[in-house]
Protein backbone atom coordinates (compact mmCIF):
# COMPACT_ATOMS: atom_id res chain seq x y z
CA UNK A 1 22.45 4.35 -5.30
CA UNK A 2 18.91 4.15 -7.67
CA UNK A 3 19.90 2.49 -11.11
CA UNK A 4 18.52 3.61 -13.77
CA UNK A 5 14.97 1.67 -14.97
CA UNK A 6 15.16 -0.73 -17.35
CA UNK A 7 13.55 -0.34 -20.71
CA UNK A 8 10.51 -2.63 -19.28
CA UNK A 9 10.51 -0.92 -15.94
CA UNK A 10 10.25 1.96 -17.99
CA UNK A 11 7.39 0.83 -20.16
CA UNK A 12 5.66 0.18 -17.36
CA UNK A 13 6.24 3.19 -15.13
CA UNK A 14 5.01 5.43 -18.23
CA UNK A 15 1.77 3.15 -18.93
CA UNK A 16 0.66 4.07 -15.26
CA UNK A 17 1.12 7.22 -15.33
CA UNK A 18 -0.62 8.24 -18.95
CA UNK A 19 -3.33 5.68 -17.39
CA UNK A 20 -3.47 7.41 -14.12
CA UNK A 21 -3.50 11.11 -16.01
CA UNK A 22 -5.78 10.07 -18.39
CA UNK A 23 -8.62 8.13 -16.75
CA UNK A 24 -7.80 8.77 -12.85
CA UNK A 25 -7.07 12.34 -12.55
CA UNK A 26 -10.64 14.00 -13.97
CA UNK A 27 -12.49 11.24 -11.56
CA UNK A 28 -10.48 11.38 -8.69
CA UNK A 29 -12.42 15.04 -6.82
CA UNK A 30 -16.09 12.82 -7.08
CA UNK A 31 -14.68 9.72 -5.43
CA UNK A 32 -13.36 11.80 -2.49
CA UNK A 33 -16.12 13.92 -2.34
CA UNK A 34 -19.02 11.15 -2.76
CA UNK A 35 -16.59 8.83 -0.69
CA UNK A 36 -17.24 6.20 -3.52
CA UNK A 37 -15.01 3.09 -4.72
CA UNK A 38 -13.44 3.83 -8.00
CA UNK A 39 -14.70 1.20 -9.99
CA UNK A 40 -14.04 3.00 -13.22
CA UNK A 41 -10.57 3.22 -12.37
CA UNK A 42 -10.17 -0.71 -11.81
CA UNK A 43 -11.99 -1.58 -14.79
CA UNK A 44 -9.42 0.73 -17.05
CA UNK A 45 -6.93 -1.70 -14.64
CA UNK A 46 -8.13 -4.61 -15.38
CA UNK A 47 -8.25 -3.89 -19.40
CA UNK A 48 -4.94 -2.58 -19.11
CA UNK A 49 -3.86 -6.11 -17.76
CA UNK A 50 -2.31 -4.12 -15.03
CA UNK A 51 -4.38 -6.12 -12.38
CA UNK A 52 -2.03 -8.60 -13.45
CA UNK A 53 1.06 -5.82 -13.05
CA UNK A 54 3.31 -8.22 -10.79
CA UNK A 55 2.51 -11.42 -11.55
CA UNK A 56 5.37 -13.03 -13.40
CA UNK A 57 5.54 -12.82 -17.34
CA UNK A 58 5.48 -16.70 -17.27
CA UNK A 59 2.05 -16.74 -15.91
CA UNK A 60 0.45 -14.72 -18.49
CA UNK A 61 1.05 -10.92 -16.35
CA UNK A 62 3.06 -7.95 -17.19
CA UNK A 63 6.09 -9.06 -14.57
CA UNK A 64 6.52 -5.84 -12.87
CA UNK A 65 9.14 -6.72 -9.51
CA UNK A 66 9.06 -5.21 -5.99
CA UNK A 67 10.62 -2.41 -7.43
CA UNK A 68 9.01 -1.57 -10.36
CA UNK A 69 5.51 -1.82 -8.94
CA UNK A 70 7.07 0.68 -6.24
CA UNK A 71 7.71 3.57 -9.02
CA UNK A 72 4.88 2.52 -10.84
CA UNK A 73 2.32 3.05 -7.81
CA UNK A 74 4.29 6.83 -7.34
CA UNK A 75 2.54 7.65 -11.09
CA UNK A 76 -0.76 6.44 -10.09
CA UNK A 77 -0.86 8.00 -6.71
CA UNK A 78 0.19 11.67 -8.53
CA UNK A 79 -3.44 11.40 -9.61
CA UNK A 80 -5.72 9.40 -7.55
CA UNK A 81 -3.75 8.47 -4.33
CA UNK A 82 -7.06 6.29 -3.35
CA UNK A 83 -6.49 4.35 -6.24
CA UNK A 84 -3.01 3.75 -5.37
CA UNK A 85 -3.74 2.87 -2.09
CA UNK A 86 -6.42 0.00 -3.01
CA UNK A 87 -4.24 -1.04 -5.79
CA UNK A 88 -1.58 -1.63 -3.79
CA UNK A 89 -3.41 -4.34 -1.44
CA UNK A 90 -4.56 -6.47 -4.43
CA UNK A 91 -0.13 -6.00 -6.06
CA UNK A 92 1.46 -6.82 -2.95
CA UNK A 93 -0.43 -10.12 -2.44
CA UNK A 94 0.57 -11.05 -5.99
CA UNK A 95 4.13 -10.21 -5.06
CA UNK A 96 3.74 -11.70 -1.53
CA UNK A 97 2.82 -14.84 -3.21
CA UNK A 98 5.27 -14.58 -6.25
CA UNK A 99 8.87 -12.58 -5.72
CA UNK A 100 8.82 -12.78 -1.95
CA UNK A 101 7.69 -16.51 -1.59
CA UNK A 102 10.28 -17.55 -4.62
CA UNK A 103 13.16 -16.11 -1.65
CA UNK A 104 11.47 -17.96 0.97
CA UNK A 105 12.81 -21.08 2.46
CA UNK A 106 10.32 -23.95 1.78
CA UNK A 107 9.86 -28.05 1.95
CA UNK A 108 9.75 -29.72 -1.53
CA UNK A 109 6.22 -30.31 -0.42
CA UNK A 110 5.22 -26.95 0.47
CA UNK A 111 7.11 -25.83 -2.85
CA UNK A 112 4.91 -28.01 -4.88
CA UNK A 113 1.39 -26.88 -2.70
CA UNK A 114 1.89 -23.36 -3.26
CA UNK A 115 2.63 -23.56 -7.49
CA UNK A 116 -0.14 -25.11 -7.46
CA UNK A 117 -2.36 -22.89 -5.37
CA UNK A 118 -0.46 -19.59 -6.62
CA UNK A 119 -1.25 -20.46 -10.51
CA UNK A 120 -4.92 -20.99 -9.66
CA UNK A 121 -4.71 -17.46 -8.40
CA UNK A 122 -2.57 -16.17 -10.96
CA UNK A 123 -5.37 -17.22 -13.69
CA UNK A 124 -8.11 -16.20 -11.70
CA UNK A 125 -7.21 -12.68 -12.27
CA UNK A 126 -6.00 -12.46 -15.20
CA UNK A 127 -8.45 -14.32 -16.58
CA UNK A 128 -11.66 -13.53 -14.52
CA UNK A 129 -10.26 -9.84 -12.87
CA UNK A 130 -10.39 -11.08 -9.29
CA UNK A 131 -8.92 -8.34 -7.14
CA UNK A 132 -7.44 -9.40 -3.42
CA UNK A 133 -7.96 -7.23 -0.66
CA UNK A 134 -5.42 -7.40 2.39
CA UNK A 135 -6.60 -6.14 5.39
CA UNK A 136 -4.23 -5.82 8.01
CA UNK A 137 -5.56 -3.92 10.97
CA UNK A 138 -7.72 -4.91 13.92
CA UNK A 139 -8.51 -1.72 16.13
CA UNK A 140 -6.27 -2.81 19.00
CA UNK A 141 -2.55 -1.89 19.94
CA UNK A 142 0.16 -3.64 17.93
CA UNK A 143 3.33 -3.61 19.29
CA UNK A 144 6.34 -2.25 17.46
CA UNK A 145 5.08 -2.71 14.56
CA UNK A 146 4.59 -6.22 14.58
CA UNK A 147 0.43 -6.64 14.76
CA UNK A 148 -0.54 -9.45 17.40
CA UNK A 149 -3.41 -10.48 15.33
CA UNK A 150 -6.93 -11.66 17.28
CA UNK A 151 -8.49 -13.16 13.98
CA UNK A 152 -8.21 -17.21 14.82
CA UNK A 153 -8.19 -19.74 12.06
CA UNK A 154 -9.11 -23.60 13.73
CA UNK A 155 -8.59 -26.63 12.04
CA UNK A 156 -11.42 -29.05 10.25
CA UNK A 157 -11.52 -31.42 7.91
CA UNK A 158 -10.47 -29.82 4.45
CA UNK A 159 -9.52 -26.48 5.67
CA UNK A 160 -10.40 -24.20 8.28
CA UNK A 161 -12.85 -22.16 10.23
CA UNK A 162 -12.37 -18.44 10.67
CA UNK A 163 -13.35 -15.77 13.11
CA UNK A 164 -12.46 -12.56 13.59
CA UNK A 165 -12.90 -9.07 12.71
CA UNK A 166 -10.40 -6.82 10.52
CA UNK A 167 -11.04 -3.01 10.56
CA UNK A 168 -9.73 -0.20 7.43
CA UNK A 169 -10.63 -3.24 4.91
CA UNK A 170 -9.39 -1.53 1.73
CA UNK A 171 -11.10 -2.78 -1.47
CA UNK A 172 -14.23 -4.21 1.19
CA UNK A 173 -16.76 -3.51 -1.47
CA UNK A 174 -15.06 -4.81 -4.37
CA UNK A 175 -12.61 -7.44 -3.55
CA UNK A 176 -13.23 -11.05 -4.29
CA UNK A 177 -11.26 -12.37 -2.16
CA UNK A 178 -9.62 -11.16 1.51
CA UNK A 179 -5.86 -12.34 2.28
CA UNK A 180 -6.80 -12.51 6.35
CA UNK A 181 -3.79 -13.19 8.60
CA UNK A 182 -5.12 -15.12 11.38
CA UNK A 183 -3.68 -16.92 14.34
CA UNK A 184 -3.62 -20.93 14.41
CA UNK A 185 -6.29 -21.73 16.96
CA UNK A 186 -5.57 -24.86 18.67
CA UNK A 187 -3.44 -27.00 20.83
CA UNK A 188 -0.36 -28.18 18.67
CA UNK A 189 3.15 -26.56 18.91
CA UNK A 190 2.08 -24.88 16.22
CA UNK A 191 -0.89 -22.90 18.07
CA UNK A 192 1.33 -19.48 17.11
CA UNK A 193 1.04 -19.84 13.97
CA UNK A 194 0.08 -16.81 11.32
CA UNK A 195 -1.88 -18.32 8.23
CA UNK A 196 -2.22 -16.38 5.28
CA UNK A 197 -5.66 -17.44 3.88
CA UNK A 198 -8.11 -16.32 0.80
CA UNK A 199 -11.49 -15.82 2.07
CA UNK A 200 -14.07 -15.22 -0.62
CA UNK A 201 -16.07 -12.24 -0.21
CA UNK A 202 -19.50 -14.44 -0.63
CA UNK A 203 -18.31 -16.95 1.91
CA UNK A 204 -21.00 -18.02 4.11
CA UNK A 205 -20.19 -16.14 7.52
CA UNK A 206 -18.92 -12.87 5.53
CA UNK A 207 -19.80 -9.75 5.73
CA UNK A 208 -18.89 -6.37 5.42
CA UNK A 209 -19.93 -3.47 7.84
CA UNK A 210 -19.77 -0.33 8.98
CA UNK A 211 -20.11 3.27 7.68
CA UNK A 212 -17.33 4.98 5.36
CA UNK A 213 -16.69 8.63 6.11
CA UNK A 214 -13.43 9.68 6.87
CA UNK A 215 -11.03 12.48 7.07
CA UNK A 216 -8.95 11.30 4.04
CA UNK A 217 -8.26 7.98 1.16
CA UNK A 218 -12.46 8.64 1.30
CA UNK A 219 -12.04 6.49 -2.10
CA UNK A 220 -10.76 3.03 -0.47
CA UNK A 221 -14.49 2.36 1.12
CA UNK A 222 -12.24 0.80 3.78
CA UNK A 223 -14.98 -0.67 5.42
CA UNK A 224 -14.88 -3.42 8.77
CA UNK A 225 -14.86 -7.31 7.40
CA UNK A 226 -16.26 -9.31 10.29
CA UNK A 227 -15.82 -13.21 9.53
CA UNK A 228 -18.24 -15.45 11.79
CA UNK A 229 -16.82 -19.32 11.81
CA UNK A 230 -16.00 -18.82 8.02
CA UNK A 231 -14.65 -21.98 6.18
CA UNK A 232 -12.01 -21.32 4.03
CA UNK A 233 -10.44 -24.86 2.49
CA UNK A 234 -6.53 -25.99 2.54
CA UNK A 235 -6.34 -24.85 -1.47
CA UNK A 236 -7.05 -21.39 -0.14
CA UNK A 237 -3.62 -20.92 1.52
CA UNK A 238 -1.87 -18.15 0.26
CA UNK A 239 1.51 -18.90 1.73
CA UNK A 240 2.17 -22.35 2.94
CA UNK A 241 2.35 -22.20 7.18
CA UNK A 242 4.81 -20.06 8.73
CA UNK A 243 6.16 -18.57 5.52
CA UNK A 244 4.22 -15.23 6.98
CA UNK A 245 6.41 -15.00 9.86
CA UNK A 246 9.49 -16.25 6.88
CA UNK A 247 8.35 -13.15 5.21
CA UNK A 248 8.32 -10.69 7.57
CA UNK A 249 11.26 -11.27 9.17
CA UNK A 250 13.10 -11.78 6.34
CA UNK A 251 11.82 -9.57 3.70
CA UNK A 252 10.61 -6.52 5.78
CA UNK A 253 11.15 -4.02 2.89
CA UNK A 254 7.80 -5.80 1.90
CA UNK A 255 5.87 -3.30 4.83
CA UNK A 256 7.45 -0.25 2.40
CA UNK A 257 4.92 -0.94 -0.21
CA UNK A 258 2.26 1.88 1.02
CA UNK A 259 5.22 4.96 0.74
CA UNK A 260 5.34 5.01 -2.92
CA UNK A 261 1.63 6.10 -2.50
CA UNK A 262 2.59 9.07 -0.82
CA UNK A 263 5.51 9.75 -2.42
CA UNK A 264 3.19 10.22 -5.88
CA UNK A 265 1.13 12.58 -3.34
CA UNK A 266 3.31 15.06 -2.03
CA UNK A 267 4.67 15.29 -5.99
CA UNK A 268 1.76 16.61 -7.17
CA UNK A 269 1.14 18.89 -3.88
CA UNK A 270 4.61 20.42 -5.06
CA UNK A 271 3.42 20.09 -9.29
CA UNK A 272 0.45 21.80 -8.09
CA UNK A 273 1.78 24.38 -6.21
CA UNK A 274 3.94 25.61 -9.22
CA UNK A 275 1.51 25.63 -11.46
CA UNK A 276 -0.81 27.55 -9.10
CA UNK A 277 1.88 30.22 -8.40
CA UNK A 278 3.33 30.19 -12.53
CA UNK A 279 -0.22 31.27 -13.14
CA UNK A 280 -1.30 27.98 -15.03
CA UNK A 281 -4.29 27.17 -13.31
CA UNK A 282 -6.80 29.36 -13.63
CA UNK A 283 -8.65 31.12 -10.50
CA UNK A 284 -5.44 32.13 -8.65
CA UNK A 285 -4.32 34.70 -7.32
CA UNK A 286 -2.58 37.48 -8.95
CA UNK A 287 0.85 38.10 -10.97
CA UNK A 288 2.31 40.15 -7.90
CA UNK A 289 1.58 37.83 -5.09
CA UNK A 290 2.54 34.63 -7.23
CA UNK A 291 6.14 35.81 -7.58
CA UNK A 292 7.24 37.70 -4.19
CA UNK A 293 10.53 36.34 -3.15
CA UNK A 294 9.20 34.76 -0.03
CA UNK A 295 6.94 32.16 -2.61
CA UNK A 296 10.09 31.17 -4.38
CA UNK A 297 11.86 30.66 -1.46
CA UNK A 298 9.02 28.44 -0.19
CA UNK A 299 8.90 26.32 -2.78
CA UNK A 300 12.76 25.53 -2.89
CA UNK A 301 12.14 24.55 0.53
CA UNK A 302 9.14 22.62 -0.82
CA UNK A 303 11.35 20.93 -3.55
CA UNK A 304 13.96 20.07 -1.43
CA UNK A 305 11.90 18.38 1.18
CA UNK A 306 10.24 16.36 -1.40
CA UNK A 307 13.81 15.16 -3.46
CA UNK A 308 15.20 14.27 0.46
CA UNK A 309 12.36 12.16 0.77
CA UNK A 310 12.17 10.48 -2.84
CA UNK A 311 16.16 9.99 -2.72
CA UNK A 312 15.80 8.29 0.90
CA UNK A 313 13.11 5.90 -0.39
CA UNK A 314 14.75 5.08 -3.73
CA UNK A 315 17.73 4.05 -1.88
CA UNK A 316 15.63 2.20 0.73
CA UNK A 317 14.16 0.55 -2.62
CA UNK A 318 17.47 -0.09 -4.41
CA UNK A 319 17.86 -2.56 -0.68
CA UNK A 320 15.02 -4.36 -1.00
CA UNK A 321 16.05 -7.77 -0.75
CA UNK A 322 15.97 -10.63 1.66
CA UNK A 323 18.06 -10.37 4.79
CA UNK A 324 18.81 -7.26 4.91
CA UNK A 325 21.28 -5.73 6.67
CA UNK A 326 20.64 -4.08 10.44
CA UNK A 327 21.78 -0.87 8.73
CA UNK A 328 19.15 -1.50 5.76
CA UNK A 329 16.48 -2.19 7.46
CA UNK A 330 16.61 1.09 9.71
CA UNK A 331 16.88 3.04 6.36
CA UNK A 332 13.46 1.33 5.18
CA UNK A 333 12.06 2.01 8.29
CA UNK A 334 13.52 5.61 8.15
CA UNK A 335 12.41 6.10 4.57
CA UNK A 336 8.57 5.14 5.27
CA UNK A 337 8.47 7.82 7.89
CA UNK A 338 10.58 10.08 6.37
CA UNK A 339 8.03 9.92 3.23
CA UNK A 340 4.93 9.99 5.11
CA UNK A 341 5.74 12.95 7.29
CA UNK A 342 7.00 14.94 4.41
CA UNK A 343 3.90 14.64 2.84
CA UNK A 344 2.19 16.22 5.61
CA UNK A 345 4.71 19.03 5.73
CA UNK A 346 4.71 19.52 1.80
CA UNK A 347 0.74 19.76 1.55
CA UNK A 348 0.72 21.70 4.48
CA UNK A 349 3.30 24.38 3.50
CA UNK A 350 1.94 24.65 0.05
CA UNK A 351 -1.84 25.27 1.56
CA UNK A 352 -0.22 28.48 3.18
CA UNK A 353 1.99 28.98 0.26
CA UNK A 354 -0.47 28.94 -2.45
CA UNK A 355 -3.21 31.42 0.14
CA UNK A 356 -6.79 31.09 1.12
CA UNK A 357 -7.95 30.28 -2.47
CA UNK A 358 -5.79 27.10 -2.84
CA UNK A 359 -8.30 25.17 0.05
CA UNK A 360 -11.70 25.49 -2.49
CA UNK A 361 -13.00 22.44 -2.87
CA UNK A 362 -12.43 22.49 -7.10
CA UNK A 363 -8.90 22.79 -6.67
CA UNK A 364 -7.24 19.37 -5.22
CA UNK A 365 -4.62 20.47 -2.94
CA UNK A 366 -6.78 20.38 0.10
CA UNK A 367 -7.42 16.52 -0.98
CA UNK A 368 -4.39 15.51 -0.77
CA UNK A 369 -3.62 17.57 2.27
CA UNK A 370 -6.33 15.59 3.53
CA UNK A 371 -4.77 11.97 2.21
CA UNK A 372 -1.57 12.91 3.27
CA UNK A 373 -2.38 12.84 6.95
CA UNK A 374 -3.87 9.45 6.75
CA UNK A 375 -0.18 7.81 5.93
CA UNK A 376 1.23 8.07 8.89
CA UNK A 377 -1.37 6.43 10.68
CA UNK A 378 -0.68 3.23 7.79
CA UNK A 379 -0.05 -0.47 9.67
CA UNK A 380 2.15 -1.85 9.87
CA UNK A 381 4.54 0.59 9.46
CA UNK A 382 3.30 3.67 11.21
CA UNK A 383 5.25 6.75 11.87
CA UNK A 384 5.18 5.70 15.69
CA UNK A 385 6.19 2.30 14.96
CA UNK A 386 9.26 3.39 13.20
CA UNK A 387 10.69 5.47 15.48
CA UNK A 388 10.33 3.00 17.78
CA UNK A 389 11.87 0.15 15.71
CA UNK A 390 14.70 2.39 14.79
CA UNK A 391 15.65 3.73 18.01
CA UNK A 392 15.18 0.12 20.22
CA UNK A 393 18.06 -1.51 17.46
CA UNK A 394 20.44 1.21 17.82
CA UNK A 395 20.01 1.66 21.57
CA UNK A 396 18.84 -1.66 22.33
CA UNK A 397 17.69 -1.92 26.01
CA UNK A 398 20.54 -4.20 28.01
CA UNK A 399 19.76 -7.51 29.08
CA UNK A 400 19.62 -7.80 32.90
CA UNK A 401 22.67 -9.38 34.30
């Protein structure tokens, strides 16, 4: 059901991951532990051009697709997953933008607006490095899986005014810009409205708050952005209005986007785990507990959990399309949770696989034990969310006669 990757797919895939092994991997145990942004890790980014990853080879970027960005993010993720995670706000609004807004259904005039307003973007970061944020979240229930969004933009001359507050801002310290959905405040027929708007991070009425100490992703400083009557002008539109709404409905698979991050996770919990019990990592424990019967059977139960999940969400990716099927869209939904749950069970089991040593602070399976819990938590998509999506279009409640 996955086709093989293409030769540039390929090229790309393997540049992340030496880039990831390379520069991410021996940094990634002082961002978690200092609960610091990795700006290292975005400047080896940026001169890698792979800020630029999926913005379309006619633009001046490396033209990674939906896909390839997917399995690209897995490599990263295997050795920094908080690098993954911020990376992936700043690539999906270039492919939010680009791939998914080429599928849309548009006006000739809103066609024309966004070129325009895309390619300014487009240059900006390749030729300046500006990184996009795209915070999502608010701190109150959304409802399955569809966030009702408090953040109001209101019409003025030239643009418009924003207020609101967004909450788990990845990127808050070292985004340029934020891509803030917020509701059309005002009295038209339009008043529902979603815009999609590029707020720079030194826009008067900016600023962000808030201490950063969690559980796990400690790297992503994802920090509160609190906008107070912020103007933000028409050129800033990301997507021309109501191509959000377009988007969502009709390219959902674009919500998928935070699994590969996990994915790359629970493969090096199981990499790890290997190595710890094959006696390649030093400070483990010895030859006759590594190799009892009851560790290899654990970790074919490991492996198999983790090839379930990577073949559901490769086949979930090889759908990724607009309209897609009722069937394919409960198989992305199914895949996200699928993925994000087996990372929990994959770090957890190869904690008590691995013993009492494995949890020491200098080895990293505790870290992403810790990551891997935050995933299922991830908007919009959570775990909860899924379920509920899934089960309410199979057994859909019946109208009342």
């Amino acid at each position: 059901m996955h086709s093989q990757p293409s030769d540039r797919q390929r090229e790309l895939i393997e540049l992340a991951g030496a880039l990831a092994r390379e520069r991410f991997a021996p940094r990634a145990a002082v961002y978690d532990q200092e609960a610091t942004f990795p700006f290292e890790n975005f400047a080896d980014l940026r001169q890698a051009g792979f800020l630029a990853l999926c913005i379309p080879e006619r633009y001046g970027g490396l033209g990674a697709d939906y896909s390839t960005y997917c399995l690209a993010s897995e490599q990263i993720a295997r050795s920094c997953g908080a690098t993954a995670l911020t990376l992936n706000m700043h690539a999906s609004t270039m492919l939010w933008i680009g791939q998914l807004a080429d599928d849309l259904e548009m006006s000739p005039r809103h066609r024309q607006e966004h070129e325009a307003r895309r390619a300014r973007v487009y240059q900006e970061v390749i030729e300046q490095g500006h990184l996009y944020a795209q915070p999502f979240s608010e701190g109150h229930q959304s409802h399955t899986g569809r966030l009702i969004f408090h953040s109001r933009a209101t019409r003025v001359d030239g643009g418009f005014r924003v207020t609101g507050k967004k909450i788990f801002t990845s990127l808050a310290d070292a985004a340029h810009y934020f891509g803030v959905l917020a509701m059309l405040d005002d009295s038209s027929a339009e008043a529902s409205d979603i815009h999609y708007l590029a707020i720079a991070a030194d826009a008067e009425g900016v600023e962000v708050s808030g201490e950063w100490n969690p559980l796990g992703m400690r790297g992503t400083v994802s920090r509160d952005l609190v906008m107070r009557d912020c103007f933000v002008s028409d050129a800033a539109q990301l997507l021309p209005p109501g191509m959000y709404q377009q988007a969502a409905r009709r390219w959902p698979h674009m919500f998928l986007a935070l699994a590969p991050t996990y994915l790359g996770i629970t493969q090096a919990a199981y990499d790890f785990t290997v190595d710890y019990l094959s006696g390649h990592i030093p400070g483990g424990p010895p030859t006759e507990q590594r190799i009892a019967p009851v560790k290899q059977y654990a970790v074919a139960e490991l492996l198999i959990s983790l090839e379930a999940s990577r073949a559901l969400f490769y086949r979930a990716l090889s759908e990724a399309h607009i309209d897609p099927t009722p069937e394919e869209l409960r198989r992305a939904l199914a895949a996200n949770r699928t993925v994000m749950e087996t990372a929990v069970h994959v770090t957890t089991s190869a904690i008590r696989i691995c013993g009492g040593r494995s949890m020491l602070k200098h080895f990293p399976l505790e870290r992403y034990y810790r990551d891997a819990r935050c995933g299922a938590l991830m908007q919009p998509w959570t775990a909860d969310n899924c379920l509920e999506r899934i089960g309410t279009s199979v057994l859909a409640v019946p109208k009342a006669v």
